[in-house]
Every structure is written in structure tokens, then in C-alpha cells.
N, C-alpha and C. Protein backbone atom coordinates (compact mmCIF):
# COMPACT_ATOMS: atom_id res chain seq x y z
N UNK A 1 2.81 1.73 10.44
CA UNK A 1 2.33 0.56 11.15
C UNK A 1 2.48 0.77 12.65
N UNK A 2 3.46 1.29 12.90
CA UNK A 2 3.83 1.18 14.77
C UNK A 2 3.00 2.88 14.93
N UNK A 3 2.63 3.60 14.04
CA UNK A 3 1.39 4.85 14.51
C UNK A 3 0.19 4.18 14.86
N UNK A 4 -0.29 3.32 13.84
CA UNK A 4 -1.16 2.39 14.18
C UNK A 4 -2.11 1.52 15.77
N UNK A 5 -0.49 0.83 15.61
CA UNK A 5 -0.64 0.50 16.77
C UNK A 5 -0.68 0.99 17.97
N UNK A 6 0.01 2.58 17.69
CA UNK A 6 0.18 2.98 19.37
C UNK A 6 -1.17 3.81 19.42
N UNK A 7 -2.02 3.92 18.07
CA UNK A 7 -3.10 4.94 18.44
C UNK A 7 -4.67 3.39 18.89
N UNK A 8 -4.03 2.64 18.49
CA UNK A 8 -4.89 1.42 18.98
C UNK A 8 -5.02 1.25 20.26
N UNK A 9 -3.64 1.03 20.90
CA UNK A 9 -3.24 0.89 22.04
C UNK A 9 -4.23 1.53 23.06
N UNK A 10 -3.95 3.07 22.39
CA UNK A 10 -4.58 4.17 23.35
C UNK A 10 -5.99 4.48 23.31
N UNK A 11 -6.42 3.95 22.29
CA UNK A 11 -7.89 4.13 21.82
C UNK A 11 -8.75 3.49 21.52
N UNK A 12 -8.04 1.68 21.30
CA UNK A 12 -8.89 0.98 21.22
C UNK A 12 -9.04 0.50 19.45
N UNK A 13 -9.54 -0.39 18.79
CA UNK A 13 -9.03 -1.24 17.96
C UNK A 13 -9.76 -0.33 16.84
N UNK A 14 -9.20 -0.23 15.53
CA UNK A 14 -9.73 0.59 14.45
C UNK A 14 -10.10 -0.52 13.63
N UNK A 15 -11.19 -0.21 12.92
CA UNK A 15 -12.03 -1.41 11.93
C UNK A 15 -11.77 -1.33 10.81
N UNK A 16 -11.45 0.44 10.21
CA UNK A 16 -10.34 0.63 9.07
C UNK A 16 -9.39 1.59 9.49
N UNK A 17 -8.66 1.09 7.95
CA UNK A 17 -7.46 2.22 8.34
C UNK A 17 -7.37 2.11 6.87
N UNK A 18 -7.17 3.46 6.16
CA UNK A 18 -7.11 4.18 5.08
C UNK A 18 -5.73 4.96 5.04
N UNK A 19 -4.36 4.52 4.31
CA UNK A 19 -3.26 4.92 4.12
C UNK A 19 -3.22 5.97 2.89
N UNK A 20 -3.42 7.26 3.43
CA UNK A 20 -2.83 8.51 2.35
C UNK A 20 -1.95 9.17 2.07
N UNK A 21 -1.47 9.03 1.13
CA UNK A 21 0.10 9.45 0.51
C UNK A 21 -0.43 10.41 -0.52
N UNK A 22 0.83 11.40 -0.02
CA UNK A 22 0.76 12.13 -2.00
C UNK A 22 2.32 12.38 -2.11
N UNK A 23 2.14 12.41 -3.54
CA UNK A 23 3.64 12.53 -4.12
C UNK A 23 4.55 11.53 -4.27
N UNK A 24 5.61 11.53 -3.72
CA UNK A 24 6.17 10.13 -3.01
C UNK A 24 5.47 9.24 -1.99
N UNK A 25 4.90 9.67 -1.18
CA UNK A 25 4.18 9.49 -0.20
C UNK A 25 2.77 8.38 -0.81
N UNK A 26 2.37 8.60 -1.92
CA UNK A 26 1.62 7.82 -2.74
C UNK A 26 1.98 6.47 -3.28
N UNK A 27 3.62 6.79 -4.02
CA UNK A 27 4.35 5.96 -4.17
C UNK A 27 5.09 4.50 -2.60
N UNK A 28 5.11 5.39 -1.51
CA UNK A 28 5.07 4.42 -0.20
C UNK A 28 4.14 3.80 -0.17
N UNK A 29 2.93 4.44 -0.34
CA UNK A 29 1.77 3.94 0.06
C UNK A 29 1.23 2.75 -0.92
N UNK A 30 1.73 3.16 -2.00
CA UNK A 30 1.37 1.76 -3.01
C UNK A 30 2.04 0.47 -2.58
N UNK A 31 3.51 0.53 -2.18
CA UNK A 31 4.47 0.04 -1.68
C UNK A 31 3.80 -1.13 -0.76
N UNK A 32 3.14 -0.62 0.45
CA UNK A 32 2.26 -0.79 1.57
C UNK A 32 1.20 -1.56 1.46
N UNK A 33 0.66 -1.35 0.07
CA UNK A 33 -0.36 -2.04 -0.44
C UNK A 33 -0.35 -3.45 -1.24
N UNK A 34 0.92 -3.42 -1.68
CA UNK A 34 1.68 -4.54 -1.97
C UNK A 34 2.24 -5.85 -1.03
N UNK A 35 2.82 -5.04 0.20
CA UNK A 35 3.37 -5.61 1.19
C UNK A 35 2.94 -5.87 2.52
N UNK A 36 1.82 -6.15 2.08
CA UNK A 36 0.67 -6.58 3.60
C UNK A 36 1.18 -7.55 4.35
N UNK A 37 1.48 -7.95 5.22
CA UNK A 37 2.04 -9.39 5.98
C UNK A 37 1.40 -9.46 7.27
N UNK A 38 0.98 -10.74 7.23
CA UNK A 38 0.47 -11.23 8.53
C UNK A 38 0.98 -11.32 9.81
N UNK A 39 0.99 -10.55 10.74
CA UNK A 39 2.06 -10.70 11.72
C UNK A 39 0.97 -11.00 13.16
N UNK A 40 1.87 -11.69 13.95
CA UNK A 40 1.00 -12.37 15.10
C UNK A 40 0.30 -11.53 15.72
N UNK A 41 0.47 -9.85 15.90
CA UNK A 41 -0.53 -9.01 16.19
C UNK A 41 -1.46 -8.89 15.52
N UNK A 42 -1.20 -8.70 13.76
CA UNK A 42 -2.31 -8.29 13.29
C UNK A 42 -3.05 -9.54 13.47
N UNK A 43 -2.67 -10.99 13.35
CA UNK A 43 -3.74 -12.03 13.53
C UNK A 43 -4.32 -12.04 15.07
N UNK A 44 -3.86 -11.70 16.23
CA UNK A 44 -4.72 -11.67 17.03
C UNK A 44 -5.49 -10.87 16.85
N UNK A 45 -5.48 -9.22 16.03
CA UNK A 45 -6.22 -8.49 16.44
C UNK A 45 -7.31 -8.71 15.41
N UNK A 46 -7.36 -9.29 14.47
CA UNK A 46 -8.46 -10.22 13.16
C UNK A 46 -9.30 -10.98 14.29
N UNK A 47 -8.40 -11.64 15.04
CA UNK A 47 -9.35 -12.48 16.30
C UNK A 47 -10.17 -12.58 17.28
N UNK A 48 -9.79 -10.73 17.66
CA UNK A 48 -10.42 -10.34 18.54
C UNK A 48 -11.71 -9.13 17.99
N UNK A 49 -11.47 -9.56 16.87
CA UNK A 49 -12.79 -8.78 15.62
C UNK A 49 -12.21 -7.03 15.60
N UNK A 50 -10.80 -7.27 15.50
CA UNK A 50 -10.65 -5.77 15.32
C UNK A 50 -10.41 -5.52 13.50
N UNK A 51 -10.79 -6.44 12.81
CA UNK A 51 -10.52 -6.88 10.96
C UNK A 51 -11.48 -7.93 10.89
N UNK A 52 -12.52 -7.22 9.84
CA UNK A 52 -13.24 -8.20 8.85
C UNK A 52 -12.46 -9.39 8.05
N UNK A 53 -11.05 -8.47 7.66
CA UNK A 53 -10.44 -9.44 7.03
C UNK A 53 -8.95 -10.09 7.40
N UNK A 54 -9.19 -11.71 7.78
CA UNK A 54 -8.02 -11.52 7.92
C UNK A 54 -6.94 -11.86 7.38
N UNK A 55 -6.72 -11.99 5.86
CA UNK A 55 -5.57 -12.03 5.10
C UNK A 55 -5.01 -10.41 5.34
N UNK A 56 -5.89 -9.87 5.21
CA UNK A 56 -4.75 -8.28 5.08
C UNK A 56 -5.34 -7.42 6.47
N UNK A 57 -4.45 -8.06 7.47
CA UNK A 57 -5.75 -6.92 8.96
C UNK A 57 -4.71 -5.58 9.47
N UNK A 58 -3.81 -5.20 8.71
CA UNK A 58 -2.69 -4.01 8.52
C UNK A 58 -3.70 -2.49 8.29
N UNK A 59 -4.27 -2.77 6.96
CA UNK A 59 -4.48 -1.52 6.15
C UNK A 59 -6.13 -1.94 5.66
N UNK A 60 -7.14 -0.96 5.71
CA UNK A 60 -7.83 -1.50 4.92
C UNK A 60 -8.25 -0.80 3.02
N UNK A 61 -7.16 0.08 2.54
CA UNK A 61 -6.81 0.49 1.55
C UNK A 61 -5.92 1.64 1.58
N UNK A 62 -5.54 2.18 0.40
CA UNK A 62 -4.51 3.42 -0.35
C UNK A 62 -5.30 4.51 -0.52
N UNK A 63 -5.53 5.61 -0.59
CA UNK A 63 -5.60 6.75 -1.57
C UNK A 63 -4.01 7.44 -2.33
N UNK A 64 -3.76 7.21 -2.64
CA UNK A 64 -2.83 8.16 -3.78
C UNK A 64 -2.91 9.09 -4.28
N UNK A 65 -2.58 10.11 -3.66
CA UNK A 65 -3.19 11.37 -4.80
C UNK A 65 -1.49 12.16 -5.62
N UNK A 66 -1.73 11.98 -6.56
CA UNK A 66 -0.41 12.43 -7.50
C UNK A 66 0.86 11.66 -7.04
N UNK A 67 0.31 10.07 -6.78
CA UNK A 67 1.26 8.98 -6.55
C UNK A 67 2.65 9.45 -7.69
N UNK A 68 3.64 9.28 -7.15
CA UNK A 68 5.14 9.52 -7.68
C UNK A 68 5.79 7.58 -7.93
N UNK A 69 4.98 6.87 -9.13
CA UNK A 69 5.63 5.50 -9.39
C UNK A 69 7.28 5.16 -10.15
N UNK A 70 7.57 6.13 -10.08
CA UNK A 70 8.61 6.11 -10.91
C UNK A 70 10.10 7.26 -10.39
N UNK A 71 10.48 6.68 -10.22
CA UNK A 71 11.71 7.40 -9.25
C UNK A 71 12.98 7.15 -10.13
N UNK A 72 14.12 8.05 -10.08
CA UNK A 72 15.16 8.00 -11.07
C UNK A 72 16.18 6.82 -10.04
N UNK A 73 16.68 5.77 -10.60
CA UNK A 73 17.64 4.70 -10.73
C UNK A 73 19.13 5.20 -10.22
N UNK A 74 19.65 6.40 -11.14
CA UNK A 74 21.00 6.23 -11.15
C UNK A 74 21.68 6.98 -9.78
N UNK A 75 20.67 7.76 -9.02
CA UNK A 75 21.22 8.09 -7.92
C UNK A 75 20.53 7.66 -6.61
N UNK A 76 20.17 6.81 -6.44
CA UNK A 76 19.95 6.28 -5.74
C UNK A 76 20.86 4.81 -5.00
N UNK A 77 21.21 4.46 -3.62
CA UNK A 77 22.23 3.42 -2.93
C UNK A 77 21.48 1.90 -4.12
N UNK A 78 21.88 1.05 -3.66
CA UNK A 78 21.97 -0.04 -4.01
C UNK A 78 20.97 -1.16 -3.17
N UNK A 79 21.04 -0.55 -2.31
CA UNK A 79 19.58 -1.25 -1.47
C UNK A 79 18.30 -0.76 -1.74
N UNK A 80 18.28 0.64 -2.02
CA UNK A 80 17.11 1.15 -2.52
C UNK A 80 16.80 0.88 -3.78
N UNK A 81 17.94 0.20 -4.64
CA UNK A 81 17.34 -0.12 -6.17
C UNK A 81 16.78 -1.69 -5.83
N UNK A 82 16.82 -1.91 -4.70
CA UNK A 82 15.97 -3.64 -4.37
C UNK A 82 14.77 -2.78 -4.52
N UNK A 83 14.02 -1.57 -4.09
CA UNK A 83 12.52 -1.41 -3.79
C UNK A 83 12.02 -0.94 -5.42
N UNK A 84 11.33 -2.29 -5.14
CA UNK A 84 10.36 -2.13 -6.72
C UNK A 84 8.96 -2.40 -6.42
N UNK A 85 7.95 -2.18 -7.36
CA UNK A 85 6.93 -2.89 -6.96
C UNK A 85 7.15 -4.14 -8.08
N UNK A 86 5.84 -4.67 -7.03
CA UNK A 86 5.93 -6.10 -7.67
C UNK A 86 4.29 -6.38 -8.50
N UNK A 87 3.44 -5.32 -8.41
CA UNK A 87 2.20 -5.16 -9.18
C UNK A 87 1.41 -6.12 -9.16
N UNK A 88 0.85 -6.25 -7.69
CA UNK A 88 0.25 -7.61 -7.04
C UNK A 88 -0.03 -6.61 -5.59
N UNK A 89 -1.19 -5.35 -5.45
CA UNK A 89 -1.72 -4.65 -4.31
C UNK A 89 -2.67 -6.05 -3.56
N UNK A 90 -2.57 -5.65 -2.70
CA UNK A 90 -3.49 -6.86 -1.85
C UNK A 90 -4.77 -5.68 -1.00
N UNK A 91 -4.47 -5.29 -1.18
CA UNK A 91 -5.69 -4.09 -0.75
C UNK A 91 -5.85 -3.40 -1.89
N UNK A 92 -7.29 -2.56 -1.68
CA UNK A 92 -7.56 -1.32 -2.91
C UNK A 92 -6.39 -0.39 -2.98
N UNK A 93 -6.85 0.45 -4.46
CA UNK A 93 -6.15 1.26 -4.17
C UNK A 93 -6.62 2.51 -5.09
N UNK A 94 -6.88 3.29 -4.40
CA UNK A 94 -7.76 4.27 -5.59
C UNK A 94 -6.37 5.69 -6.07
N UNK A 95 -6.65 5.99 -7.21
CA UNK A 95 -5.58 7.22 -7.51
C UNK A 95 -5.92 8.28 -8.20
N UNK A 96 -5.61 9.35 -7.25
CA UNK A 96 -6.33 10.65 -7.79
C UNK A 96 -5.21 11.31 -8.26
N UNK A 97 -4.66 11.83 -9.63
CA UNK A 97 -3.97 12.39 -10.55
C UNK A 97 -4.32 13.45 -11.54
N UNK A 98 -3.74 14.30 -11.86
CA UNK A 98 -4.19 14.51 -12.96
C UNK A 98 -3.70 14.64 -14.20
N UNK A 99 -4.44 14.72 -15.52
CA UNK A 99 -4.25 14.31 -16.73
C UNK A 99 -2.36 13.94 -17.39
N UNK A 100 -1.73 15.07 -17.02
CA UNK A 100 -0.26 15.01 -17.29
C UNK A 100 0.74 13.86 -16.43
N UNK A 101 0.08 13.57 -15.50
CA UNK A 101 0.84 12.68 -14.39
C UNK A 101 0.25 11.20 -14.65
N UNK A 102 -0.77 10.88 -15.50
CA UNK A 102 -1.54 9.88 -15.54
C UNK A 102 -0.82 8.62 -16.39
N UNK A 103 0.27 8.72 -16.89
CA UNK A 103 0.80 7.70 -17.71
C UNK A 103 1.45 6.87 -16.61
N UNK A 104 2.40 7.11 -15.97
CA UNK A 104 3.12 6.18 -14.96
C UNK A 104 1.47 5.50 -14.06
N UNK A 105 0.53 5.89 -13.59
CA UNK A 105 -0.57 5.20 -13.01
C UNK A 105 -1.27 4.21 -13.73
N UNK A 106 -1.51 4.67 -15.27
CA UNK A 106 -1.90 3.74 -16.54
C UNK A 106 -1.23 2.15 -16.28
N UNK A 107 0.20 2.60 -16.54
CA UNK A 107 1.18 1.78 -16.82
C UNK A 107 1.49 0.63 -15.54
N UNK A 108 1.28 1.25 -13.98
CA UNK A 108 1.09 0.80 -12.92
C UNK A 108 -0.13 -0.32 -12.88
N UNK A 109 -1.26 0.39 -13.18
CA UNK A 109 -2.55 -0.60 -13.19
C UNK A 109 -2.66 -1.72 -14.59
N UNK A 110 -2.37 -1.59 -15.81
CA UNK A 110 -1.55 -2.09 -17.32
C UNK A 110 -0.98 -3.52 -16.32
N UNK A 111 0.28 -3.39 -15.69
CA UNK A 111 1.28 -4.48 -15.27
C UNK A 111 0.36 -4.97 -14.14
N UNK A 112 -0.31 -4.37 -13.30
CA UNK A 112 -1.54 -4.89 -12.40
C UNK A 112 -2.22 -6.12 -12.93
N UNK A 113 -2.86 -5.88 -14.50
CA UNK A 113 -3.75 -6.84 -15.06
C UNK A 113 -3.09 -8.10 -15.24
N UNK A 114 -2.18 -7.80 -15.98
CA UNK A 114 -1.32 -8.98 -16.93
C UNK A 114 -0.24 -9.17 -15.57
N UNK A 115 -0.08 -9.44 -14.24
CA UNK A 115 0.52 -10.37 -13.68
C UNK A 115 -0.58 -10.83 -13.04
N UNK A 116 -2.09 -10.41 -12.71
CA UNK A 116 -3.05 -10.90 -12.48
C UNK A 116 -3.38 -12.24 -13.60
N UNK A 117 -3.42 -11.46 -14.56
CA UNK A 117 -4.02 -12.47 -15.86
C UNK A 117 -2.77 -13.86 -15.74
N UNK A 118 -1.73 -13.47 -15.68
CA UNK A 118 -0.61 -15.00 -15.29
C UNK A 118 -0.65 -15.26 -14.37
N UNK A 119 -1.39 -15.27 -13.12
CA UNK A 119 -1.57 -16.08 -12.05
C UNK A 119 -3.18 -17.13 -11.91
């Protein structure tokens, strides 16, 4: 987010912005996609027509490629077992995997539907 901004700064307002992760980096990036928040920059800059949209004027989607959703629990601090997703992306999110890695993404988009379908 603050790369973002400082390449804005210097260059002037971007209309998208496409967040690519692989690996873990996929797994952030889903993260990201989840956790869009409105902040008084991004709403001025929705204002000043630098975002079509302005519920989410941060990101305008994910690529994932061999997204890493699933990370081991038992060694990891205690603040880091707060970071979960919550399977509610507010932007796209497309995921390029392949066949052996594809169950944790299944299972990702699976919990996608059905907290969609209960809201």
C-alpha cells in the first residue's frame, strides 16, 4: 500500500492496480483482498477520479499463482495465529495452480460460496 502511494505520488494516480503474489506471497495477497479498507486517502483519491470504485479504491484485484492458503499452526507466535482468512475477498481474485496444489484453492473458493450463501 505505501509502494502504491509513493509511485502515485511520483507519477500520478493509477486507475488499476493488480496485486501479484506467488507462493506465500499469493497467500498475502488473498489476505489483501479480503482486507480492503477505506481510508481518507483512498476516498479522496475515488474523488478525484483516481477509482471507478469507491468501496474498494486500494487494489483493483489478486493474481495468485501457486497461492500457499494453508500454513502450519504449531510454529508459528500467537499473534500470527490471529491471521486467518475470513472468505469474504472484496475484490477479484483469479488463481493460477496446478493440479497437485489445487485442493487448498478448491476448499478456499468452497468456504467463499457458503459464507456468501449466509449473508
Amino acid at each position: 500500500v505505501n509502494l502504491k502511494l509513493f509511485i502515485e505520488q511520483r507519477y500520478g494516480a493509477a486507475k488499476e492496480v493488480i496485486v501479484e503474489g506467488q507462493s506465500m506471497g499469493g497467500g498475502i495477497a488473498t489476505l489483501l483482498a479480503e482486507n480492503q479498507q477505506k481510508t481518507a486517502i483512498a476516498q479522496q483519491h475515488h474523488r478525484e477520479g483516481g477509482c471507478d470504485n469507491p468501496y474498494l479504491p486500494e487494489f483493483s484485484g489478486v493474481l495468485a499463482v501457486g497461492a500457499a492458503l494453508m500454513w502450519r499452526k504449531d510454529t508459528i507466535t500467537e499473534d500470527e495465529k490471529k491471521i486467518t482468512f475470513t472468505h469474504t475477498p472484496l475484490i477479484p481474485v483469479l488463481y493460477l495452480t496446478n493440479n497437485t496444489e489445487l485442493g487448498p484453492i478448491k476448499q478456499y473458493v468452497e468456504n467463499c460460496k457458503m459464507k456468501r450463501a449466509q449473508n
